[in-house]
PDB file of N, CA and C in Angstrom:
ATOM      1  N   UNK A   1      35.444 202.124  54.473  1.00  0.00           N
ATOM      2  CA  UNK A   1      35.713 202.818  55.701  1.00  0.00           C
ATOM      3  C   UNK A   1      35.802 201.785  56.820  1.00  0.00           C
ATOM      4  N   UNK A   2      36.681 201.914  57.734  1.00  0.00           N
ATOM      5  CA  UNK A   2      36.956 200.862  58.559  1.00  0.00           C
ATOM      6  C   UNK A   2      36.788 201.303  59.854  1.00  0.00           C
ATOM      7  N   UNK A   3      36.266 201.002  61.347  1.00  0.00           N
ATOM      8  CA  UNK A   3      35.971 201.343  62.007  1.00  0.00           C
ATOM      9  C   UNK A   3      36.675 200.681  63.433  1.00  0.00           C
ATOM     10  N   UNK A   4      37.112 200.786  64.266  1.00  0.00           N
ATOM     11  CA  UNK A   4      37.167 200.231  65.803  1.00  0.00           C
ATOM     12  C   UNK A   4      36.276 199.583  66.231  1.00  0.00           C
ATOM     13  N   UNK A   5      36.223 198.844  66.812  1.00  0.00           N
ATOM     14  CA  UNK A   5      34.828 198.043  68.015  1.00  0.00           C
ATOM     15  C   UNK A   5      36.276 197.289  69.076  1.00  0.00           C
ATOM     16  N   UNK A   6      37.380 198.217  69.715  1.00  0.00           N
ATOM     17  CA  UNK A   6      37.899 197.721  70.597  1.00  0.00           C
ATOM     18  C   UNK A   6      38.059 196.024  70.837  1.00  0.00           C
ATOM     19  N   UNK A   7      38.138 194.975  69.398  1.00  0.00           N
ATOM     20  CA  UNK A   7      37.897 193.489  69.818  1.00  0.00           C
ATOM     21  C   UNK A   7      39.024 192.991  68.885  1.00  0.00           C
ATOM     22  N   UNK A   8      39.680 191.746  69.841  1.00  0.00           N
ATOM     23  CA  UNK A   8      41.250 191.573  68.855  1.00  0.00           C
ATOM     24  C   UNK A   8      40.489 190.337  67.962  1.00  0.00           C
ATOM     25  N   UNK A   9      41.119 190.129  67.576  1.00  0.00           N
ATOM     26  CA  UNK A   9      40.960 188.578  66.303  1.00  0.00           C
ATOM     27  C   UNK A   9      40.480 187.665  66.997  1.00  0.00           C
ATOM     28  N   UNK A  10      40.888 187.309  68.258  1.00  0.00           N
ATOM     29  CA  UNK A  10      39.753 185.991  68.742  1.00  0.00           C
ATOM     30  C   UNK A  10      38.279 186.382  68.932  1.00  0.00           C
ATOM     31  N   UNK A  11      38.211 187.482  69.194  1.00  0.00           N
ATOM     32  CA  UNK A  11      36.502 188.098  69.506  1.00  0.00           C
ATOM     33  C   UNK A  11      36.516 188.501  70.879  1.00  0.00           C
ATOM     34  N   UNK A  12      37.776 188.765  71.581  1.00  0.00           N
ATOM     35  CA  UNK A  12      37.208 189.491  72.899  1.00  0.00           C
ATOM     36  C   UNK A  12      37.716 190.770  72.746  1.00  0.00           C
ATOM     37  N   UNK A  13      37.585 191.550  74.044  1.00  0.00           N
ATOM     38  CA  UNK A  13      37.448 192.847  73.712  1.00  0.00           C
ATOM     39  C   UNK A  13      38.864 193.073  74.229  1.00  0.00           C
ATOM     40  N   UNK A  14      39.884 194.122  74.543  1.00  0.00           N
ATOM     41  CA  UNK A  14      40.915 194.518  75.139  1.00  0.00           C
ATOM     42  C   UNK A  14      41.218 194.286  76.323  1.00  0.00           C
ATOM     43  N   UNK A  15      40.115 194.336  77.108  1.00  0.00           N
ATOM     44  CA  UNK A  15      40.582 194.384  79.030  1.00  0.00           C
ATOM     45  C   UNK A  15      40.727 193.020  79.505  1.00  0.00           C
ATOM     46  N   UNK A  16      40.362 191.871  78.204  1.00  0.00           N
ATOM     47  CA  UNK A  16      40.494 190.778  79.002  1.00  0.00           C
ATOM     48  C   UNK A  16      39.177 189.809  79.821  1.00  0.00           C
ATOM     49  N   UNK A  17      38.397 190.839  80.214  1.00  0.00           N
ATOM     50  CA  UNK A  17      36.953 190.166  80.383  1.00  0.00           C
ATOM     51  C   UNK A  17      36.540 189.014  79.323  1.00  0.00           C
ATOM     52  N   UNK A  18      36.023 188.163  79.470  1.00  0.00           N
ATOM     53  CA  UNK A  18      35.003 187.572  78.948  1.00  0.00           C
ATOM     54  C   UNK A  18      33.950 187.369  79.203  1.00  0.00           C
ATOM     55  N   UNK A  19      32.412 186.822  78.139  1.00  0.00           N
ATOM     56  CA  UNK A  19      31.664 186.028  78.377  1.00  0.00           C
ATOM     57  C   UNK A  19      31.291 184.829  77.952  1.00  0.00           C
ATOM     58  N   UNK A  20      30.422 183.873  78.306  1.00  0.00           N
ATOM     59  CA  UNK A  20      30.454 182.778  77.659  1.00  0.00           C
ATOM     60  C   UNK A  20      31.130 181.818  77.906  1.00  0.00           C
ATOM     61  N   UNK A  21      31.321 180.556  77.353  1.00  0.00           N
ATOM     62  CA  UNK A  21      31.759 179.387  77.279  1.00  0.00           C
ATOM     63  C   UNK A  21      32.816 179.582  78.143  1.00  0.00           C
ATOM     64  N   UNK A  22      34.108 180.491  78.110  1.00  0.00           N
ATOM     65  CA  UNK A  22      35.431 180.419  78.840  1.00  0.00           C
ATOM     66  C   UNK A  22      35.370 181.254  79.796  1.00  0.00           C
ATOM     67  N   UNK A  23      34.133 181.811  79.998  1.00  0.00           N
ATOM     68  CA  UNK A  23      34.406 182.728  81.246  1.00  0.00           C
ATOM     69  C   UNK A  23      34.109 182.577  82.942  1.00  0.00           C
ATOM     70  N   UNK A  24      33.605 180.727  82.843  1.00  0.00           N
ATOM     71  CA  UNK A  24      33.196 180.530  84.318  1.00  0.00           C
ATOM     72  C   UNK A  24      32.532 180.996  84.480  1.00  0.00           C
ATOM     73  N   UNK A  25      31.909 180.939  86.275  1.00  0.00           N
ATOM     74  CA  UNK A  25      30.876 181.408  86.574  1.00  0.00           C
ATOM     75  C   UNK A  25      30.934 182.474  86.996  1.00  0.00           C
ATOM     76  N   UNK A  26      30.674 183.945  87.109  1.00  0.00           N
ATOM     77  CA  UNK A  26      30.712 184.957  86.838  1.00  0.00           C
ATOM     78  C   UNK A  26      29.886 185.500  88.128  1.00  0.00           C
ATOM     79  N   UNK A  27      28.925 184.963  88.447  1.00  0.00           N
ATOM     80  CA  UNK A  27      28.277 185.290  89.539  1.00  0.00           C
ATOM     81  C   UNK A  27      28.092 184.716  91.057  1.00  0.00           C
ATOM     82  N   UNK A  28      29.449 183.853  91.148  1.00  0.00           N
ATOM     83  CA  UNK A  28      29.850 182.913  92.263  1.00  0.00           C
ATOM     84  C   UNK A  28      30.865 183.837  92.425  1.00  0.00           C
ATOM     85  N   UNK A  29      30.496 184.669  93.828  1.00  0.00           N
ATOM     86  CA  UNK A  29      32.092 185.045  94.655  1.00  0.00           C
ATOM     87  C   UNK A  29      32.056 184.349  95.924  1.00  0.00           C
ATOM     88  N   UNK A  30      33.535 184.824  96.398  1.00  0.00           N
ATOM     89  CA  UNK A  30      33.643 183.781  97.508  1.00  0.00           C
ATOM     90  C   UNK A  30      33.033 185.282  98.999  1.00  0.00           C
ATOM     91  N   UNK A  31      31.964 184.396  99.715  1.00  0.00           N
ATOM     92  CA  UNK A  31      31.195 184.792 100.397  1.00  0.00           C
ATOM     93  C   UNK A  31      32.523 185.867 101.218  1.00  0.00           C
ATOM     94  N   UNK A  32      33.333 185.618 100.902  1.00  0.00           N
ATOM     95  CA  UNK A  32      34.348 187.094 102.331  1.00  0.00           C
ATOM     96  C   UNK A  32      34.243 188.081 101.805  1.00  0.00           C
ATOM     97  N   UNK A  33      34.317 188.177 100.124  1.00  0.00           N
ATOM     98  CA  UNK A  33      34.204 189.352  99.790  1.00  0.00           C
ATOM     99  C   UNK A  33      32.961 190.136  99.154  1.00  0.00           C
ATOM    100  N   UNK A  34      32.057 189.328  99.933  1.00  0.00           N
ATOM    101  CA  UNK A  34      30.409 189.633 100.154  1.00  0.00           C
ATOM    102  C   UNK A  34      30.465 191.121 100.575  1.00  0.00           C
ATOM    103  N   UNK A  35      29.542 192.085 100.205  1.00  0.00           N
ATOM    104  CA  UNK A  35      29.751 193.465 100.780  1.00  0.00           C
ATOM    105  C   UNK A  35      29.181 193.622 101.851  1.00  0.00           C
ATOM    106  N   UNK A  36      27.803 192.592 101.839  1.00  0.00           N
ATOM    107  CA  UNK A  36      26.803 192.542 102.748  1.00  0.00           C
ATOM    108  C   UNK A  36      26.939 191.062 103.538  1.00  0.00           C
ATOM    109  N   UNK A  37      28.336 190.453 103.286  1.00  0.00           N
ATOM    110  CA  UNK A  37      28.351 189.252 103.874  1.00  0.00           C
ATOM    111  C   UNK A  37      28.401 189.163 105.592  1.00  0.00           C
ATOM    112  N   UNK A  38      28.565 190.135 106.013  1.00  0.00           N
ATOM    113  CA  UNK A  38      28.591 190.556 107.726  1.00  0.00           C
ATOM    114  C   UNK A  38      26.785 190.623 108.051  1.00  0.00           C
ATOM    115  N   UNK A  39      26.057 190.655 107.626  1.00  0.00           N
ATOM    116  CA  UNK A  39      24.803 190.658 107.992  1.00  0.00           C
ATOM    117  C   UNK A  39      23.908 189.454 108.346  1.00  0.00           C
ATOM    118  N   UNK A  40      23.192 189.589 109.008  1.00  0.00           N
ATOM    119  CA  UNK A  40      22.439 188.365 109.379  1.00  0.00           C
ATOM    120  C   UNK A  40      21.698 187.494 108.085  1.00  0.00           C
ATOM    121  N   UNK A  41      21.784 186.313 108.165  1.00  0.00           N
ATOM    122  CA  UNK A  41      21.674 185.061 107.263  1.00  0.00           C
ATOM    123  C   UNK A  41      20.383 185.675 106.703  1.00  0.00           C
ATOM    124  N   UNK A  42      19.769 185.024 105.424  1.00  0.00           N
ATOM    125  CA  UNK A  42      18.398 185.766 105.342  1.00  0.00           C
ATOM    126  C   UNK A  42      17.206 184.553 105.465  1.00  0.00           C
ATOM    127  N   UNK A  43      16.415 185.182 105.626  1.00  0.00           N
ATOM    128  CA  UNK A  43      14.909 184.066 105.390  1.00  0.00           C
ATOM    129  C   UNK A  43      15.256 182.459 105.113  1.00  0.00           C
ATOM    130  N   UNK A  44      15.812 182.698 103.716  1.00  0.00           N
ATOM    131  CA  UNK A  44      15.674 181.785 102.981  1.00  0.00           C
ATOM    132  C   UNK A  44      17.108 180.583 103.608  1.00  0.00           C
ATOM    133  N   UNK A  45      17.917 181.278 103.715  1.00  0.00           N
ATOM    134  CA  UNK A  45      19.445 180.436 103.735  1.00  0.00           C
ATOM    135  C   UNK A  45      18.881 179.943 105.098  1.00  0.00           C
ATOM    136  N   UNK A  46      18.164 180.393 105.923  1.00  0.00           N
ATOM    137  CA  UNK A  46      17.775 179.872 107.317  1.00  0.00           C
ATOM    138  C   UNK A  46      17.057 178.811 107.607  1.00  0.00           C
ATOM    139  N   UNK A  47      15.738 178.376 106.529  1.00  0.00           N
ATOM    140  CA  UNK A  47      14.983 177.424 105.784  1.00  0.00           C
ATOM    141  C   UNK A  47      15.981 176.463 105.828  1.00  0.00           C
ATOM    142  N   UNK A  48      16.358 177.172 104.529  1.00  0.00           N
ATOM    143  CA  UNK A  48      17.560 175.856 104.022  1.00  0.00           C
ATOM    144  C   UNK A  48      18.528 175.151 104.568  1.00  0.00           C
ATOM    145  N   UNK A  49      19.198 176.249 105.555  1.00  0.00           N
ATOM    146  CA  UNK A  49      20.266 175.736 106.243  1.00  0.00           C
ATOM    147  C   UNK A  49      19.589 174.529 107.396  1.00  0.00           C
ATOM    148  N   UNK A  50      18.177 174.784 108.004  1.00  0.00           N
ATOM    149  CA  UNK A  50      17.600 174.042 108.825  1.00  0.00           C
ATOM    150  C   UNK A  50      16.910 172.908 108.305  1.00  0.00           C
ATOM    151  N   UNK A  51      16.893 173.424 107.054  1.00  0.00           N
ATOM    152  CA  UNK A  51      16.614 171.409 106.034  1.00  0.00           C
ATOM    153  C   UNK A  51      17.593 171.027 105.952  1.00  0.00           C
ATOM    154  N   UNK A  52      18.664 171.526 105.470  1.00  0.00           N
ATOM    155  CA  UNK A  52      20.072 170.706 105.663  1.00  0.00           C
ATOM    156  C   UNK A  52      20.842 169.721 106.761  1.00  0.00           C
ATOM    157  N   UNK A  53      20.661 170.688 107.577  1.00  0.00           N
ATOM    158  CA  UNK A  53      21.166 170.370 109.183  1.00  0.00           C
ATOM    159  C   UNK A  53      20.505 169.076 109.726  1.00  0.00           C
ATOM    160  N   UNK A  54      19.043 169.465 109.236  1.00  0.00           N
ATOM    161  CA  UNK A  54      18.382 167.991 110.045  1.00  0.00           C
ATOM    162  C   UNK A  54      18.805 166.868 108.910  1.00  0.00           C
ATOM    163  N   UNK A  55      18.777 166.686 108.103  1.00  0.00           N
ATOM    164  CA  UNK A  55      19.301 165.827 106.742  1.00  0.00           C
ATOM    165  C   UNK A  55      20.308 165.380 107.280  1.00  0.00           C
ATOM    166  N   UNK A  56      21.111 166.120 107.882  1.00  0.00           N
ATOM    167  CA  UNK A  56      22.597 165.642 108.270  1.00  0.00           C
ATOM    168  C   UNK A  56      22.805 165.497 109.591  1.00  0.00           C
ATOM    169  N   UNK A  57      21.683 165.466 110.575  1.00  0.00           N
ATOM    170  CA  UNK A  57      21.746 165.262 111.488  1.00  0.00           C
ATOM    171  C   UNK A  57      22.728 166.269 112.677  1.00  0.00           C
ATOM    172  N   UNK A  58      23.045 167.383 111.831  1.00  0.00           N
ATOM    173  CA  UNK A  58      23.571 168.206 112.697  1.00  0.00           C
ATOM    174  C   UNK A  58      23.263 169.633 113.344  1.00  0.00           C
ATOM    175  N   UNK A  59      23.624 170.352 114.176  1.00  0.00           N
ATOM    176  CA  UNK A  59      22.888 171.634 114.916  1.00  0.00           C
ATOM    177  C   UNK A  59      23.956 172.324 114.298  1.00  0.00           C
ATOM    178  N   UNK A  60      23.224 173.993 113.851  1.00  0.00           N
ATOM    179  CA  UNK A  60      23.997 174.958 113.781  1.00  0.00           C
ATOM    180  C   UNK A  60      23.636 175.807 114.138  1.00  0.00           C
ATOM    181  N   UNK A  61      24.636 176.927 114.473  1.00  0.00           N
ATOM    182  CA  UNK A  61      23.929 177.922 114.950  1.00  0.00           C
ATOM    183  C   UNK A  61      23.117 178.793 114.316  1.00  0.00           C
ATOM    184  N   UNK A  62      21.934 179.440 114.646  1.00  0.00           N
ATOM    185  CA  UNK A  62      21.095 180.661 113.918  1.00  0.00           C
ATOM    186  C   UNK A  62      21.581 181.585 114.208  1.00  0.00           C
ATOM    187  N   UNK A  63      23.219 182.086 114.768  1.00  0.00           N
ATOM    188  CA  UNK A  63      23.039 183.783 114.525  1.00  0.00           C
ATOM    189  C   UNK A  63      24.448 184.101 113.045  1.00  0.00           C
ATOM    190  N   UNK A  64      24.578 183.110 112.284  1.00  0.00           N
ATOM    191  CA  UNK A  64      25.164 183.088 111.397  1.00  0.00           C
ATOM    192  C   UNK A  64      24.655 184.741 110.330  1.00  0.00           C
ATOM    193  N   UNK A  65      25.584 184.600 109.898  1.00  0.00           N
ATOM    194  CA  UNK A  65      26.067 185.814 108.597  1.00  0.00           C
ATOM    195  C   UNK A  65      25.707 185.567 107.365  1.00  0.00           C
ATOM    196  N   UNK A  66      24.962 186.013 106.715  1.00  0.00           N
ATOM    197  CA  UNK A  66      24.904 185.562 105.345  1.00  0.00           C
ATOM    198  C   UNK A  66      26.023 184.776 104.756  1.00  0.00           C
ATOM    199  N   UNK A  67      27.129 185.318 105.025  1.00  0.00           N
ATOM    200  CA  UNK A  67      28.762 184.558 104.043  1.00  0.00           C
ATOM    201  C   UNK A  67      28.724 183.413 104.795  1.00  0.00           C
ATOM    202  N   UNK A  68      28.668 182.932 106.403  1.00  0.00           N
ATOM    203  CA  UNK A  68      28.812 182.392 106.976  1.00  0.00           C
ATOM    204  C   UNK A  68      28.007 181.337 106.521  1.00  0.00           C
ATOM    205  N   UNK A  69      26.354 181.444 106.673  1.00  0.00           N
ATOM    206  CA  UNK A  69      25.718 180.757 106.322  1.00  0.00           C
ATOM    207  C   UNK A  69      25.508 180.193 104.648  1.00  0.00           C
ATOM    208  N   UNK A  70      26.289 180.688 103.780  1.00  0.00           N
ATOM    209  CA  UNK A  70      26.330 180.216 102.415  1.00  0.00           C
ATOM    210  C   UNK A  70      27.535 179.410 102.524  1.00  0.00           C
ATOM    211  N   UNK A  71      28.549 179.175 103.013  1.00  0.00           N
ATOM    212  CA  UNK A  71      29.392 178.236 103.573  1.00  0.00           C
ATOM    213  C   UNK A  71      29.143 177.294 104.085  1.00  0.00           C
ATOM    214  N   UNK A  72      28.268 177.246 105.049  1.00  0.00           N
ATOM    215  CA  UNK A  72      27.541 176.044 105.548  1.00  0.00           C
ATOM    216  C   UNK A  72      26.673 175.341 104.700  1.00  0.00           C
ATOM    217  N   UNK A  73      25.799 176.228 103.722  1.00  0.00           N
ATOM    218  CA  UNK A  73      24.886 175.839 102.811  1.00  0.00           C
ATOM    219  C   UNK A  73      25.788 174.344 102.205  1.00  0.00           C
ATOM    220  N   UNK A  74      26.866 175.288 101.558  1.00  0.00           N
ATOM    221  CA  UNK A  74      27.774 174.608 100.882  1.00  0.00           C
ATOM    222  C   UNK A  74      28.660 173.147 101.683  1.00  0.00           C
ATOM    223  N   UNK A  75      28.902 173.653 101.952  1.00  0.00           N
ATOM    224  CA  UNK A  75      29.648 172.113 103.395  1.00  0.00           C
ATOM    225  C   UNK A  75      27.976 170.951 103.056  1.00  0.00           C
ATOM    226  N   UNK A  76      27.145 171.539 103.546  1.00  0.00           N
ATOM    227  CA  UNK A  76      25.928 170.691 103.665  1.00  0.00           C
ATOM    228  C   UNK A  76      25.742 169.892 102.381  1.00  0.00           C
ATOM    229  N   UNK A  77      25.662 170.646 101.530  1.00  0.00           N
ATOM    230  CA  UNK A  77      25.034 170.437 100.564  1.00  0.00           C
ATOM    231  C   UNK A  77      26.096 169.311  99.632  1.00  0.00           C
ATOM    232  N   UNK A  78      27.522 169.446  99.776  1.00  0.00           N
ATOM    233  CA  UNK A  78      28.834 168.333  99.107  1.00  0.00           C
ATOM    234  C   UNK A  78      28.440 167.236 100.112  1.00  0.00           C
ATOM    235  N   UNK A  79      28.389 167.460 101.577  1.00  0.00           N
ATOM    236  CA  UNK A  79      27.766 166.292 102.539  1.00  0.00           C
ATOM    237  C   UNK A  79      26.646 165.236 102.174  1.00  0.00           C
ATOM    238  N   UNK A  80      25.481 165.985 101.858  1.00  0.00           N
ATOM    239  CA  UNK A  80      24.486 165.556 101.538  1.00  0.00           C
ATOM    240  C   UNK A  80      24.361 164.800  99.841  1.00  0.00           C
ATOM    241  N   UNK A  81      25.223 165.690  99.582  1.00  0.00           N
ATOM    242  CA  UNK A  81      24.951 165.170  97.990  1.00  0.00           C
ATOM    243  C   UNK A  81      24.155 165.687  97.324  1.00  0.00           C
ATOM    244  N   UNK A  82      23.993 167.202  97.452  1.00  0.00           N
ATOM    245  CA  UNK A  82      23.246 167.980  97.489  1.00  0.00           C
ATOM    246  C   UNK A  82      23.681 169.037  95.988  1.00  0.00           C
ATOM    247  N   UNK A  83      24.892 169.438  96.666  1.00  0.00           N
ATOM    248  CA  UNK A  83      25.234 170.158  95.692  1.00  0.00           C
ATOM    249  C   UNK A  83      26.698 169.400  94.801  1.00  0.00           C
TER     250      UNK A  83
END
């Protein structure tokens, strides 16, 4: 008796999704299409962003956006040698 499980001969399923090895990172979007990316930066990115900043000797502003401020994270962090 032979059955379906929706998966072609390489091992993925129909829609094209993957996981694993070829599927990148999966949980990196780009901060615009953040749902909650319009909201104020949180706790933590504020920390960070203010260890960064002094590292690099530069001022930013604190009324940044979460998306906003994970952008900066990022800028900082290729700067620094960070990330």
């Amino acid at each position: 008796m032979s059955t379906s499980n929706n998966r072609s001969t390489n091992g993925t399923d129909d829609t094209g999704d993957v996981l694993g090895a070829g599927a990148g990172n999966s949980t990196e979007k780009d901060p615009d299409d953040w749902v909650t990316g319009d909201e104020p930066m949180t706790g933590a990115q504020r920390s960070y962003l203010d260890t960064l900043a002094r590292e690099a000797g530069e001022t930013i502003s604190a009324e940044l956006t979460k998306a906003e401020a994970s952008e900066e994270i990022d800028r900082l962090q290729k700067k620094s040698g960070r990330g």
